[in-house]
C-alpha atoms as a PDB file:
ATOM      1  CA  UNK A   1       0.000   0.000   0.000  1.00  0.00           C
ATOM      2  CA  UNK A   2       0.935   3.690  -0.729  1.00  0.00           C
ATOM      3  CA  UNK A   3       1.636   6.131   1.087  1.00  0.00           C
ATOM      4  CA  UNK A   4      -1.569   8.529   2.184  1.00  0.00           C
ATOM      5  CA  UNK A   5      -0.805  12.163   2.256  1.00  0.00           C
ATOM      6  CA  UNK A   6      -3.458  14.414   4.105  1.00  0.00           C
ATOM      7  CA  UNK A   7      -3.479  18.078   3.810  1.00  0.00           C
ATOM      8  CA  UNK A   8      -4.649  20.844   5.875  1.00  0.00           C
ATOM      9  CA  UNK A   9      -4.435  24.309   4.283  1.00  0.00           C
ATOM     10  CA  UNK A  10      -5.063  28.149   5.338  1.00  0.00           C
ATOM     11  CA  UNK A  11      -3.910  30.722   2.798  1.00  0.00           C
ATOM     12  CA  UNK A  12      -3.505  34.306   3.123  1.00  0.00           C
ATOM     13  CA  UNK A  13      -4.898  37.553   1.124  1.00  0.00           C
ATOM     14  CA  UNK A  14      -0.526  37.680  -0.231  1.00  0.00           C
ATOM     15  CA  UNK A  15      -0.722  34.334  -1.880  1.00  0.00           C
ATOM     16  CA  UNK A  16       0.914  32.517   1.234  1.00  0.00           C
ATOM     17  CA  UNK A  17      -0.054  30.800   4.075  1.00  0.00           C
ATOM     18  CA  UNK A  18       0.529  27.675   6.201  1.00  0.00           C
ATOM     19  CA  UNK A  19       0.136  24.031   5.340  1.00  0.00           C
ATOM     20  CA  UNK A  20       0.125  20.836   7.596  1.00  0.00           C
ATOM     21  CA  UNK A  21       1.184  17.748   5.571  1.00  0.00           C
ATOM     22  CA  UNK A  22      -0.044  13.803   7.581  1.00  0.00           C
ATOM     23  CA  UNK A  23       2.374  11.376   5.831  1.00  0.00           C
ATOM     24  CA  UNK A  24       0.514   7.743   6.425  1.00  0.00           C
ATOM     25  CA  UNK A  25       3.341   5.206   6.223  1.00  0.00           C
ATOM     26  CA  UNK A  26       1.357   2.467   7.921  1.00  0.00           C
ATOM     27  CA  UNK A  27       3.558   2.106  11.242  1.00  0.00           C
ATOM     28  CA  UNK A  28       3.564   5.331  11.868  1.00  0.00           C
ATOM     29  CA  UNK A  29       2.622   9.032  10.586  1.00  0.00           C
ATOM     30  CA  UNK A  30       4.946  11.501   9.643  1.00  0.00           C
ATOM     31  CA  UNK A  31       3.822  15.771  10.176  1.00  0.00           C
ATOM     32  CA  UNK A  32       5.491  18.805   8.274  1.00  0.00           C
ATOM     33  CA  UNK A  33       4.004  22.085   8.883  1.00  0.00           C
ATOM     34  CA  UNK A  34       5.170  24.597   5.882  1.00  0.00           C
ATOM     35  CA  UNK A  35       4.898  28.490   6.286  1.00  0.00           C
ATOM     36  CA  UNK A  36       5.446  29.727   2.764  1.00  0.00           C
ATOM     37  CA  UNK A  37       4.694  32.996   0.804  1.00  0.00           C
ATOM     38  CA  UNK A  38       4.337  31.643  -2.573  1.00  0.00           C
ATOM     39  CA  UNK A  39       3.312  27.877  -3.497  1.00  0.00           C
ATOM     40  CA  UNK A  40       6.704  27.695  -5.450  1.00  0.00           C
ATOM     41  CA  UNK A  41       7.962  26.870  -1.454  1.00  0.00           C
ATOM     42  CA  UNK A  42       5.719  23.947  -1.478  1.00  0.00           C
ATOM     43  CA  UNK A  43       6.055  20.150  -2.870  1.00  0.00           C
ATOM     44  CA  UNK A  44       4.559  20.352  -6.806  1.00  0.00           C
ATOM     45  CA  UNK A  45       1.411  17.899  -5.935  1.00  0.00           C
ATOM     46  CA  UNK A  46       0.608  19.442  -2.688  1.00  0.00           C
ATOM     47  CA  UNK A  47       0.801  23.258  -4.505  1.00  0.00           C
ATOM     48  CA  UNK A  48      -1.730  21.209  -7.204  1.00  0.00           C
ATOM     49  CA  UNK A  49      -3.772  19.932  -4.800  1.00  0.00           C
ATOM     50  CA  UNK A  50      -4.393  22.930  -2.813  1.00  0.00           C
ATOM     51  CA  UNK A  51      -5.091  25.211  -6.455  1.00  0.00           C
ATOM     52  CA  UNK A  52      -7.070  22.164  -7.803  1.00  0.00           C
ATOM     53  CA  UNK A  53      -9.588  22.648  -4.538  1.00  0.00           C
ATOM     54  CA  UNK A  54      -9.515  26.227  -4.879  1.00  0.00           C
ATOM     55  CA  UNK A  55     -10.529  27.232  -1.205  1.00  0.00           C
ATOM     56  CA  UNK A  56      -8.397  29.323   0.821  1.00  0.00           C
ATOM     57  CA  UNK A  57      -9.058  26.770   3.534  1.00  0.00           C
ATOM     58  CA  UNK A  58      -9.471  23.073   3.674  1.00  0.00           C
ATOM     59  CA  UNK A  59      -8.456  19.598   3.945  1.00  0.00           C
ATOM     60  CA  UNK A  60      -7.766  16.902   1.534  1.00  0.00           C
ATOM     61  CA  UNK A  61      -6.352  13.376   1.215  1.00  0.00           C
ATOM     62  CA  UNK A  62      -3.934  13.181  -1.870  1.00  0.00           C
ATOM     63  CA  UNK A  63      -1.186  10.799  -2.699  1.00  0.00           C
ATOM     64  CA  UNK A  64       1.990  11.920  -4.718  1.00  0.00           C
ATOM     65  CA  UNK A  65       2.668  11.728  -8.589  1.00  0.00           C
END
């Protein structure tokens, strides 16, 4: 089984904001929190994701490309 990714989100009025990435690796899960002011900062499916959903806040489960 893969590994599930689960990704909290709040963005702010500059195009930046905060993101909380849940790695799932079975055993055990794995959290990286990411302040960044432009989604070049951030890993290329979690930036997708996040424009993809289109909400300045959510939540999703993804896996990576």
């Amino acid at each position: 089984m893969g590994e599930v990714h689960n990704v909290r989100w709040l963005l702010d009025d500059n195009g930046g904001g905060v993101v909380l990435l849940f790695i799932d690796h079975g055993a055990h899960t794995v959290e990286h929190r990411y302040e960044f002011k432009s989604f070049d900062e951030l890993p290329d499916y979690v930036a997708n994701s996040i424009r993809e959903d289109g909400r300045t806040e959510g939540e999703i489960t993804t896996t990576p490309s």
